[in-house]
C-alpha atoms as a PDB file:
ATOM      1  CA  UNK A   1     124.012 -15.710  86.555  1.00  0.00           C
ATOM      2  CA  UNK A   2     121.545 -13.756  85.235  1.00  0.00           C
ATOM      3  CA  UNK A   3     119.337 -13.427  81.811  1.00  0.00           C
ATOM      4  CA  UNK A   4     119.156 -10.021  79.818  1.00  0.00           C
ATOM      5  CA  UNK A   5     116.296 -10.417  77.834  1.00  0.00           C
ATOM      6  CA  UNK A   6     115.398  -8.437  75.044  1.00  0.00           C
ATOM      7  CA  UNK A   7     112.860  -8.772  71.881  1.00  0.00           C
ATOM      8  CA  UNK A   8     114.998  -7.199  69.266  1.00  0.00           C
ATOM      9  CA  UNK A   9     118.812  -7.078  68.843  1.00  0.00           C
ATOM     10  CA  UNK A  10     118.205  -3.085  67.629  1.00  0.00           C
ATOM     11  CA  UNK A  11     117.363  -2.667  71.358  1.00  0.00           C
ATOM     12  CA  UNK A  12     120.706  -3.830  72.751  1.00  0.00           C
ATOM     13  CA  UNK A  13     122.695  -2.240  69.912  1.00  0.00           C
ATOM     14  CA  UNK A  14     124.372  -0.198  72.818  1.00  0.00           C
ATOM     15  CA  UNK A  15     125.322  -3.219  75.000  1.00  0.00           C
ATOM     16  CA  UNK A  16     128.375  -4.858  74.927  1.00  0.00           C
ATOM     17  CA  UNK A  17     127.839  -8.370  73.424  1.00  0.00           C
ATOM     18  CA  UNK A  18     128.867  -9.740  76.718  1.00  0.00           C
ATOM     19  CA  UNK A  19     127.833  -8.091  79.686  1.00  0.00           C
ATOM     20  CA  UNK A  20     129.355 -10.077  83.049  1.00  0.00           C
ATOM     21  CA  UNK A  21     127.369 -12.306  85.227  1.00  0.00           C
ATOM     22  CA  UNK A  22     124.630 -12.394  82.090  1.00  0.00           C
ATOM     23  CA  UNK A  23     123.596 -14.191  79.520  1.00  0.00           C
ATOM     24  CA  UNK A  24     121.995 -12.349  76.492  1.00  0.00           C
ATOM     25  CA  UNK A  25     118.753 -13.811  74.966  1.00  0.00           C
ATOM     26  CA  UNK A  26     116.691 -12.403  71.850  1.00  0.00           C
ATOM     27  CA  UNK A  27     112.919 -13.471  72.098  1.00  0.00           C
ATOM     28  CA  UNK A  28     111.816 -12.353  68.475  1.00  0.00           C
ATOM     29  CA  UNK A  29     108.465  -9.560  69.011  1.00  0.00           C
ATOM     30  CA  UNK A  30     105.325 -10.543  70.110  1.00  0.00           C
ATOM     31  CA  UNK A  31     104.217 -12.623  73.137  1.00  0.00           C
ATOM     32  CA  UNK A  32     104.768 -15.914  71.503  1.00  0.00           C
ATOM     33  CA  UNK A  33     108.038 -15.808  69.866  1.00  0.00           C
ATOM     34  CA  UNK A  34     108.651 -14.148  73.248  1.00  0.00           C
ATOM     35  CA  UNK A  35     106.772 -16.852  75.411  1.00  0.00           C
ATOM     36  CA  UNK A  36     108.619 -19.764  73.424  1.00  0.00           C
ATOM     37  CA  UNK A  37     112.020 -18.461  73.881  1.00  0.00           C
ATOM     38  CA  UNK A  38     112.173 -17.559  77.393  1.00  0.00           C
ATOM     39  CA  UNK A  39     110.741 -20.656  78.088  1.00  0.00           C
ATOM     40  CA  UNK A  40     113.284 -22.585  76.461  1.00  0.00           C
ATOM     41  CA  UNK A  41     115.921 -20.386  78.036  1.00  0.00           C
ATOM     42  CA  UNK A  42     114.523 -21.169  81.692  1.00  0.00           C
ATOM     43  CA  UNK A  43     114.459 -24.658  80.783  1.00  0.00           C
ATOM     44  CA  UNK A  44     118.004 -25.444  79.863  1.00  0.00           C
ATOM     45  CA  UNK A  45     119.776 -23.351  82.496  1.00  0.00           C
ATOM     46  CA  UNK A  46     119.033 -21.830  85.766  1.00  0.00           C
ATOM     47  CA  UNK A  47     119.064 -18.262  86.574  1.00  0.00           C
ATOM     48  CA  UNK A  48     118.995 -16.097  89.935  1.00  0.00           C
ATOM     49  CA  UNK A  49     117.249 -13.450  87.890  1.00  0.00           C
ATOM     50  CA  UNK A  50     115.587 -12.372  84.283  1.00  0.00           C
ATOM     51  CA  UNK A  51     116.596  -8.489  82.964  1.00  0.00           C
ATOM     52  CA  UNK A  52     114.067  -7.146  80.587  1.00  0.00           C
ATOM     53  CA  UNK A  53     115.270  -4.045  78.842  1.00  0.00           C
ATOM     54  CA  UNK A  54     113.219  -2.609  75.574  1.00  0.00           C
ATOM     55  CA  UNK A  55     111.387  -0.088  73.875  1.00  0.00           C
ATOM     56  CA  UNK A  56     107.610   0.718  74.511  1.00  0.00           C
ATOM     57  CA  UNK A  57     105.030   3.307  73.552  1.00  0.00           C
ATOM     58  CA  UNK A  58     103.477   6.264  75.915  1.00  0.00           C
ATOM     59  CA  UNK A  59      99.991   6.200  76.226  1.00  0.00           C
ATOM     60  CA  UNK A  60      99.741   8.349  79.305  1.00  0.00           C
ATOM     61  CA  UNK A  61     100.473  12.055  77.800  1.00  0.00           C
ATOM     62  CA  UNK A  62     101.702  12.703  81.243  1.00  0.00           C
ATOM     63  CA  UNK A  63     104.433   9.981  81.187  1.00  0.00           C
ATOM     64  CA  UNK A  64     107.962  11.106  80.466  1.00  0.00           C
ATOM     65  CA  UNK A  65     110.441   9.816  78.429  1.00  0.00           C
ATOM     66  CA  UNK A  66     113.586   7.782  79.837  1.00  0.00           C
ATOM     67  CA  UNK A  67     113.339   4.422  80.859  1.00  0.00           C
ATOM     68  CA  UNK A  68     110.551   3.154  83.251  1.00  0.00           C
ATOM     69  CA  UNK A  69     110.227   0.060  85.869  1.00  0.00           C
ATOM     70  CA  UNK A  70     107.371  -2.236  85.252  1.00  0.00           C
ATOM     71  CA  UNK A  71     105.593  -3.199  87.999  1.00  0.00           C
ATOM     72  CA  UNK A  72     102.927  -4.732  86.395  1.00  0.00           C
ATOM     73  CA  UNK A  73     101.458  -6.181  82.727  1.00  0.00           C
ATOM     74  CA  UNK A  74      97.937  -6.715  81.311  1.00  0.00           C
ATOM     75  CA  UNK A  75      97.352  -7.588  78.040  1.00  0.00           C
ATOM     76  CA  UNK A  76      95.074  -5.268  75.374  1.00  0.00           C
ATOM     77  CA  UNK A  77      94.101  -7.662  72.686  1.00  0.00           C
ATOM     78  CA  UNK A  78      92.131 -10.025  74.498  1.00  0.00           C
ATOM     79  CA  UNK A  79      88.647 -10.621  75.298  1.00  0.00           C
ATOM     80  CA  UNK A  80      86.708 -13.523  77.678  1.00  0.00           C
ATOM     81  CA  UNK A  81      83.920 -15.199  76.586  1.00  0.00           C
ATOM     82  CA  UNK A  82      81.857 -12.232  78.309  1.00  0.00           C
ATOM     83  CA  UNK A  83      83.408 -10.081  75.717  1.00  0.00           C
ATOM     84  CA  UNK A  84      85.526  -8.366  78.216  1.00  0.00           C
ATOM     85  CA  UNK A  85      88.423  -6.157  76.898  1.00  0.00           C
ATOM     86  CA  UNK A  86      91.912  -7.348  78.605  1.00  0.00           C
ATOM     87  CA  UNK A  87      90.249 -10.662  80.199  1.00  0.00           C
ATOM     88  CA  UNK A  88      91.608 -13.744  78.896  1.00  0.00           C
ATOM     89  CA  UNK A  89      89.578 -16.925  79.314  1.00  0.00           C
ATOM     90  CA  UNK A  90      92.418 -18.850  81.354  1.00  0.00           C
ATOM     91  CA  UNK A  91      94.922 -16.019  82.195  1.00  0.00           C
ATOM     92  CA  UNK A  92      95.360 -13.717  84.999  1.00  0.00           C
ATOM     93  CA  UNK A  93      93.711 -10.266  83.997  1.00  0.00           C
ATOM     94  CA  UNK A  94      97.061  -8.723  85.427  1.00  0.00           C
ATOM     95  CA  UNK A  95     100.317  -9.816  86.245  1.00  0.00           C
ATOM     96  CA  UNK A  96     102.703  -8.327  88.823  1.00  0.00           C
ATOM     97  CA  UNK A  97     106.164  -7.337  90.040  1.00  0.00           C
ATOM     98  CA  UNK A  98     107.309  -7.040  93.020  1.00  0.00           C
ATOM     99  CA  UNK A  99     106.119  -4.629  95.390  1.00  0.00           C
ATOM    100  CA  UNK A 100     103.881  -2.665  92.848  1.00  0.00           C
ATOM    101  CA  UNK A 101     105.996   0.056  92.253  1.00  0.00           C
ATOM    102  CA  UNK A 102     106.246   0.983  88.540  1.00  0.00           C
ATOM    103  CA  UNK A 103     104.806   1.493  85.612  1.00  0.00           C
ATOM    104  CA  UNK A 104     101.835  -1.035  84.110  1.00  0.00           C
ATOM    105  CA  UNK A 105     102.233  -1.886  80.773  1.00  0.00           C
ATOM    106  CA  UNK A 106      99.726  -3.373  78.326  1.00  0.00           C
ATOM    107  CA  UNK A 107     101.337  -6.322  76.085  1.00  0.00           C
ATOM    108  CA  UNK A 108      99.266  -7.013  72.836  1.00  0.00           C
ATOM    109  CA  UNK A 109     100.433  -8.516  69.683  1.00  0.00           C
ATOM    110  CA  UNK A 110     100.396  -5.394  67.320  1.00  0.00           C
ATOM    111  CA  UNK A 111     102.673  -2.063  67.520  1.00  0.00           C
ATOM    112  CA  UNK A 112     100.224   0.226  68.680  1.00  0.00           C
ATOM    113  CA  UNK A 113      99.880   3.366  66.444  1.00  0.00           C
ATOM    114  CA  UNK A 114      96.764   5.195  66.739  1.00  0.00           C
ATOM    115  CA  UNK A 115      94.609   7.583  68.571  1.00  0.00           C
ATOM    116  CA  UNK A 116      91.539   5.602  68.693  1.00  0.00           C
ATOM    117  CA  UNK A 117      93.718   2.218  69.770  1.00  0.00           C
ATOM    118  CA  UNK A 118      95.460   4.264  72.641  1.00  0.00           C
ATOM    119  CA  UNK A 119      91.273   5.059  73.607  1.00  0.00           C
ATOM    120  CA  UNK A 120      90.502   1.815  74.020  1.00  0.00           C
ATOM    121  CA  UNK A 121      93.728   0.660  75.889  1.00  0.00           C
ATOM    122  CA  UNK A 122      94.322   3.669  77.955  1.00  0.00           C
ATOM    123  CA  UNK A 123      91.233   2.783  80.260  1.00  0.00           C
ATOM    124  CA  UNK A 124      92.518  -0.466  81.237  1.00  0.00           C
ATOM    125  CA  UNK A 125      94.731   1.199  83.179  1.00  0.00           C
ATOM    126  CA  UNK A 126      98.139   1.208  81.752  1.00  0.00           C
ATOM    127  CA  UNK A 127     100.896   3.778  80.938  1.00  0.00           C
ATOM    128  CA  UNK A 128     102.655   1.764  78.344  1.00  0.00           C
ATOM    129  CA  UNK A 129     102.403  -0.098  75.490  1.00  0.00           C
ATOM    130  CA  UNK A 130     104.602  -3.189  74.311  1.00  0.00           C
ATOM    131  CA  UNK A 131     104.348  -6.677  72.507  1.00  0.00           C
ATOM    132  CA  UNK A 132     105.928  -8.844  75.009  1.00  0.00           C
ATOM    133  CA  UNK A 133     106.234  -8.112  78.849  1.00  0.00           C
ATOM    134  CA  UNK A 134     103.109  -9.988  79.655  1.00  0.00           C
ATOM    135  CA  UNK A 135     104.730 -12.914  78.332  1.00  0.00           C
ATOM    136  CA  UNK A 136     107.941 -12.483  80.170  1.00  0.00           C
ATOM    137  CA  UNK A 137     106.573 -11.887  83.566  1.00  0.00           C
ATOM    138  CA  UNK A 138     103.737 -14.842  83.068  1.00  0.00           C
ATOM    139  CA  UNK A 139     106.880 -17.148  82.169  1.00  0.00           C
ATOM    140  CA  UNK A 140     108.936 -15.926  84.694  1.00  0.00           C
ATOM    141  CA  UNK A 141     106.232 -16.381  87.048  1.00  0.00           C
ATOM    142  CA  UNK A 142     105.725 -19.904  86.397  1.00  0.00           C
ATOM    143  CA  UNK A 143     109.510 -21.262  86.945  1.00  0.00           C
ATOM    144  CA  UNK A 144     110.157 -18.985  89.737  1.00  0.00           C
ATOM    145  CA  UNK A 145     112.692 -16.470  88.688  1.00  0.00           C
ATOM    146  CA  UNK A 146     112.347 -12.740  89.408  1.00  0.00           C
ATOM    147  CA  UNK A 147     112.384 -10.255  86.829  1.00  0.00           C
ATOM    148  CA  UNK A 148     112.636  -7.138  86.555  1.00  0.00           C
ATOM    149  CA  UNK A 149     111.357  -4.882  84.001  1.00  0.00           C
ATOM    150  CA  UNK A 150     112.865  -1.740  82.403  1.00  0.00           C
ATOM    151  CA  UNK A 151     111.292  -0.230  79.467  1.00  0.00           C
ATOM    152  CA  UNK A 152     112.145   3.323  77.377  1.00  0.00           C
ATOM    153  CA  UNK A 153     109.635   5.731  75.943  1.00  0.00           C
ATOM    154  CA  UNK A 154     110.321   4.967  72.001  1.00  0.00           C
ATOM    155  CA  UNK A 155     107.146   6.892  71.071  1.00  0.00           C
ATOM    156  CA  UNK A 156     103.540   8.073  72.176  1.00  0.00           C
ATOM    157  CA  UNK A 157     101.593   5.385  70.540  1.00  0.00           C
ATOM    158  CA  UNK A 158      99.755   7.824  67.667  1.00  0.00           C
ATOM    159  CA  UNK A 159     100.019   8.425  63.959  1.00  0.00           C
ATOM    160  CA  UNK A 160     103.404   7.377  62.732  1.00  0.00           C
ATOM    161  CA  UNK A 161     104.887   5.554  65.772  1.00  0.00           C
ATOM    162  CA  UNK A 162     106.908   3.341  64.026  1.00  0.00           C
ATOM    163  CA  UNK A 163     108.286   6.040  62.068  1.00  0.00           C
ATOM    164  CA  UNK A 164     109.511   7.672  65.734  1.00  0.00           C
ATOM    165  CA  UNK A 165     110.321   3.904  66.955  1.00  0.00           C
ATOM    166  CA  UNK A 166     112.680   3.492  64.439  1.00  0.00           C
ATOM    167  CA  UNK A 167     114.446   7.086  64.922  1.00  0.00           C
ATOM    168  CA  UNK A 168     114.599   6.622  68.374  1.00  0.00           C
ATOM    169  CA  UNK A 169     115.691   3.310  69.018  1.00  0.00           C
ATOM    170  CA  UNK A 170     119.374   3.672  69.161  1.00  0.00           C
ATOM    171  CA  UNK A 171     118.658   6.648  71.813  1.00  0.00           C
ATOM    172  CA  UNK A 172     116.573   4.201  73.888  1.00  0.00           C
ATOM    173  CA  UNK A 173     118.726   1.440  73.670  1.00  0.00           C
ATOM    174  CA  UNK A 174     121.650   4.184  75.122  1.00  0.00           C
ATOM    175  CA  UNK A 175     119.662   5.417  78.178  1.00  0.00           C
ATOM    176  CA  UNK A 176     118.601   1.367  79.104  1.00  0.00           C
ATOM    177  CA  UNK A 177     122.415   0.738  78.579  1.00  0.00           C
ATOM    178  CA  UNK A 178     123.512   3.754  80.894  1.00  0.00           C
ATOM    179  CA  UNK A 179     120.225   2.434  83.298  1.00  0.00           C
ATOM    180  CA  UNK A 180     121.910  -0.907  83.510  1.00  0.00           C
ATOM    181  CA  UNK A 181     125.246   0.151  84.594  1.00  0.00           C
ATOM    182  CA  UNK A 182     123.612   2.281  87.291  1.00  0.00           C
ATOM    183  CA  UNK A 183     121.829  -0.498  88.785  1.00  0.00           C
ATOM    184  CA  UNK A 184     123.848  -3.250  87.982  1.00  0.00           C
ATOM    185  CA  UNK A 185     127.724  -1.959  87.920  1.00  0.00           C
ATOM    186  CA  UNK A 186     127.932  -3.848  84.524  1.00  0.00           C
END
């Protein structure tokens, strides 16, 4: 069995409500509802493998939409005790997926919406923006379960994201759907 994982039910609106061989599981947004959840998931049943579908922003002008592999997380909104953007004092700087070969996304607790934001995140090294892979792939991580990682281009991060995230979330949801089936036969 496996574990579709999303943050929001308007990012599954185009999935059935059961999908065979998974079970569905709505985190909430934001890397704690979605660090609580999935933990509790993991932890009262067993699964051969975690399915991450979702919406996240552009950062990288040259990234196109569709949907996108993750092959890696960091996270934007924290600093060490050095003062260092995207170090957290007891986390891993980065966390990975498989072999590498993907997109990295940058996980922070706020829907990223603005020129000068996208400045300071863009250096770190990431394509994307979200508010929960970090979370998933650091959980996943620590009860052994791969994951894999498949996020759609919602928006480009600047002035009036949300307003795009909201008109394009249906659209998103349909090309992760149609993504799913393709990889999955489901």
């Amino acid at each position: 069995m496996k574990l579709l994982v999303a943050a929001l039910d308007a990012e599954l609106v185009a999935f059935p409500e059961t999908l065979p061989g998974f079970d569905r599981l709505v985190t909430g947004p934001g890397k704690l509802q979605a660090t609580f959840a999935l933990t509790r998931a993991l932890d009262a049943a067993t699964y051969d493998e975690i399915l991450v579908v979702g919406t996240a922003g552009a950062i990288d002008p040259l990234l196109p939409t569709g949907v996108h592999e993750i092959a890696g997380a960091i996270q934007h909104d924290v600093t060490d005790i050095d003062g260092v953007v995207g170090q957290h004092v007891s986390l891993p700087p980065r966390v990975e997926i498989g072999d590498g070969d993907g997109v990295v996304i940058a996980t922070g607790d706020h829907f990223v919406d603005d020129a000068e934001a996208v400045g300071v995140i863009r250096p770190l090294g990431a394509r994307m923006v979200d508010m929960e892979t970090y979370a998933y792939i650091w959980v996943a991580d620590r009860f052994g379960v791969p994951i894999r990682v498949l996020k759609a281009v919602s928006d480009r991060a600047q002035d009036d994201a949300i307003t795009d995230w909201r008109e394009t979330v249906a659209a998103c949801s349909a090309q992760l759907r149609e993504t799913v089936a393709e990889l999955y036969g489901v």
